[in-house]
N, C-alpha and C. Protein backbone atom coordinates (compact mmCIF):
# COMPACT_ATOMS: atom_id res chain seq x y z
N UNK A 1 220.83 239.08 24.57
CA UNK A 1 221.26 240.35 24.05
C UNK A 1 222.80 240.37 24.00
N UNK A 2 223.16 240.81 22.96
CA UNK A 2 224.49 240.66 23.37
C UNK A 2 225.74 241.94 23.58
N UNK A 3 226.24 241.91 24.02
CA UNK A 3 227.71 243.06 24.57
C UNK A 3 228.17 243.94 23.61
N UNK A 4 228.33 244.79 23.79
CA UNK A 4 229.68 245.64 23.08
C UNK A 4 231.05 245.52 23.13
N UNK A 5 232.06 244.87 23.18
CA UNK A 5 233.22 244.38 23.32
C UNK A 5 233.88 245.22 24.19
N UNK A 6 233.60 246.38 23.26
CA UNK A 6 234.47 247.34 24.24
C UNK A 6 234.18 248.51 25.46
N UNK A 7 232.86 247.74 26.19
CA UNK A 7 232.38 248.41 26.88
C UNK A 7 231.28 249.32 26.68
N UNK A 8 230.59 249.52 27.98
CA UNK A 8 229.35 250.47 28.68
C UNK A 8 229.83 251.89 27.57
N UNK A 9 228.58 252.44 27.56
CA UNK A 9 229.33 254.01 27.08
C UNK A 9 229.83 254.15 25.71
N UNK A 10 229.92 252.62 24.70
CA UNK A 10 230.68 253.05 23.70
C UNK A 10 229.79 252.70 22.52
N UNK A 11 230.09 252.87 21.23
CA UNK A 11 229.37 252.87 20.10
C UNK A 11 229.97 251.90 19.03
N UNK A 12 229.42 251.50 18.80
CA UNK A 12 230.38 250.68 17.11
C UNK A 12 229.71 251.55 15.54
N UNK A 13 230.58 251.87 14.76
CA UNK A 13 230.09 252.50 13.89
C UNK A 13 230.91 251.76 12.25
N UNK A 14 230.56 251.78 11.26
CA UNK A 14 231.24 251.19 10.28
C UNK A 14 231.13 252.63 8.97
N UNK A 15 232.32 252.53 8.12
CA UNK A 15 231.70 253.38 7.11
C UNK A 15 232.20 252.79 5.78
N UNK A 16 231.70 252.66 4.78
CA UNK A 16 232.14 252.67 3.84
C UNK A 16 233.08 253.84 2.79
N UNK A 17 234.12 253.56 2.09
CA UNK A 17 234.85 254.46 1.60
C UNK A 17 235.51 253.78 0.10
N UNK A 18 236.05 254.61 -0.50
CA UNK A 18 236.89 254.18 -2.04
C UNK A 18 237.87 253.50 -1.41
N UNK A 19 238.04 252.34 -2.30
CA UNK A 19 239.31 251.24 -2.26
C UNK A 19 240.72 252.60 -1.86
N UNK A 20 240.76 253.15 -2.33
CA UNK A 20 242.19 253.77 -1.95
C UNK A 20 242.54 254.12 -1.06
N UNK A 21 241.46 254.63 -0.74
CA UNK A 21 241.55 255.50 0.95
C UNK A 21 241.55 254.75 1.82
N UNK A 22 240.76 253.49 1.80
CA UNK A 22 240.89 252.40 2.91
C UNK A 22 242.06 251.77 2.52
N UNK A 23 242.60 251.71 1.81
CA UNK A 23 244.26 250.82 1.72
C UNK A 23 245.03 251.88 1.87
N UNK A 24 245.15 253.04 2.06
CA UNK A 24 246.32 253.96 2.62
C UNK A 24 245.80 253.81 3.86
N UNK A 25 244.81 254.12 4.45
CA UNK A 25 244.36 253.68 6.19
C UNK A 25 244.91 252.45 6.55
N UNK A 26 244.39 251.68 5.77
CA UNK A 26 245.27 249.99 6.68
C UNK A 26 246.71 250.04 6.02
N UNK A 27 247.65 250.93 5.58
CA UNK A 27 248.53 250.98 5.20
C UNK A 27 249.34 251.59 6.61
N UNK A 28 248.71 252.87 6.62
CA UNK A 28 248.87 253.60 7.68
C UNK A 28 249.43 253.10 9.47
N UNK A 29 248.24 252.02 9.60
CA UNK A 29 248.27 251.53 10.57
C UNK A 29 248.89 250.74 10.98
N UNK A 30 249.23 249.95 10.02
CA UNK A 30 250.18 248.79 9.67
C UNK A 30 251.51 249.27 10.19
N UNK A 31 251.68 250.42 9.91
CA UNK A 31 253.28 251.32 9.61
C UNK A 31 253.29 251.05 11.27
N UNK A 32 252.26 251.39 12.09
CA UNK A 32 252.16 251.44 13.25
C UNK A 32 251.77 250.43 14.45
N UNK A 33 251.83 249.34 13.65
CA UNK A 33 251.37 248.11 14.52
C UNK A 33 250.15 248.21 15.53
N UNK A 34 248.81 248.87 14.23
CA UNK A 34 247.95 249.54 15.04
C UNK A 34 246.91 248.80 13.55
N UNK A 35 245.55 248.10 14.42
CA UNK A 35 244.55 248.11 13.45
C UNK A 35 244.39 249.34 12.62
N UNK A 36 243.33 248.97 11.87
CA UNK A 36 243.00 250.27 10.85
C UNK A 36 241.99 251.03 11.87
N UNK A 37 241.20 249.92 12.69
CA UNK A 37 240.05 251.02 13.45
C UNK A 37 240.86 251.89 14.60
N UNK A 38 241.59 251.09 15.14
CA UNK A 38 242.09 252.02 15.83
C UNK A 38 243.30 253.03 15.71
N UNK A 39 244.09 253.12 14.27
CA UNK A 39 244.37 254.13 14.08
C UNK A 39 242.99 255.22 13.42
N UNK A 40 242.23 255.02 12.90
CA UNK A 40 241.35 255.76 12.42
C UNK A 40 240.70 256.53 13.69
N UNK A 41 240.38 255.53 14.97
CA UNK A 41 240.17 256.51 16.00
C UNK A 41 241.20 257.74 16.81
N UNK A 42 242.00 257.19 16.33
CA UNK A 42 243.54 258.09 16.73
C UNK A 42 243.11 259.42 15.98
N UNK A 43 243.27 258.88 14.62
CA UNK A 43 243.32 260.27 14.12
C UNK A 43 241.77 261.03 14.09
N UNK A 44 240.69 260.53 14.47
CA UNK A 44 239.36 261.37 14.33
C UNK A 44 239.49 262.06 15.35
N UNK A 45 240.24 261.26 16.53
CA UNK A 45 239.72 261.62 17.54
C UNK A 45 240.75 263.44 17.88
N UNK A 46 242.00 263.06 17.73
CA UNK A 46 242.67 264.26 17.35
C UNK A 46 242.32 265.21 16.63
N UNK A 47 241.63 265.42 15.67
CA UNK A 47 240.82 266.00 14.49
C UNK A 47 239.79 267.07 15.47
N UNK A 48 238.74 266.24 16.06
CA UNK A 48 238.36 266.78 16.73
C UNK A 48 238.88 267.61 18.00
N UNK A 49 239.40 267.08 18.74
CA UNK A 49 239.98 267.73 19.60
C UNK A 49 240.73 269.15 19.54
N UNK A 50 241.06 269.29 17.57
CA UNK A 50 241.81 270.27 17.65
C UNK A 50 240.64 271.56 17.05
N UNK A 51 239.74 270.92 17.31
CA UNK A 51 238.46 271.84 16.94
C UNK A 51 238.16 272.51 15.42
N UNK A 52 239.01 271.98 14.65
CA UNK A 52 239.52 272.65 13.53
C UNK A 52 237.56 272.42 12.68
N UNK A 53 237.54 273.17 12.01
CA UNK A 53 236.45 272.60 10.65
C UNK A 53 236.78 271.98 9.64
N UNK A 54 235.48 271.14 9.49
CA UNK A 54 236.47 270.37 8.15
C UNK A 54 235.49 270.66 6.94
N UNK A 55 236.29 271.53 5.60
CA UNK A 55 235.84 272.09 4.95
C UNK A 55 235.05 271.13 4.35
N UNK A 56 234.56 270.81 3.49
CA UNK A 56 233.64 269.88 2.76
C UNK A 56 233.63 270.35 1.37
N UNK A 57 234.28 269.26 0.19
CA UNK A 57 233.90 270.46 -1.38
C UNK A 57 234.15 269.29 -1.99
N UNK A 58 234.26 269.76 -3.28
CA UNK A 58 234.00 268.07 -4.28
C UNK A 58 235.40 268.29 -5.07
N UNK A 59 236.28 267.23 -5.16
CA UNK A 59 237.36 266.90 -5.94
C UNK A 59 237.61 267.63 -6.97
């Protein structure tokens, strides 16, 4: 069976998205000498925390 890398307790999740949005994310991160996953957890995780809703509507 094998491990979770990053430990007991944690999840791996993947998502798919439009070419753009994932190259401003690894753009993003880059800026920050930060993978893309783990700036992406930076900012979800802040997101949440600030309890805000996130509206949902179509372009």
């Amino acid at each position: 069976m094998a491990t979770n890398p990053a430990g007991k307790g944690t999840k791996t999740i993947g998502i798919n998205m439009k070419m753009e949005m994932a190259k401003d994310l690894e753009k993003r991160a880059l800026s920050m000498q930060l993978s893309t996953g783990a700036y992406c957890k930076i900012i979800l995780g802040e997101w949440l925390k600030s309890g805000k809703k996130l509206k949902l509507q179509e372009d």
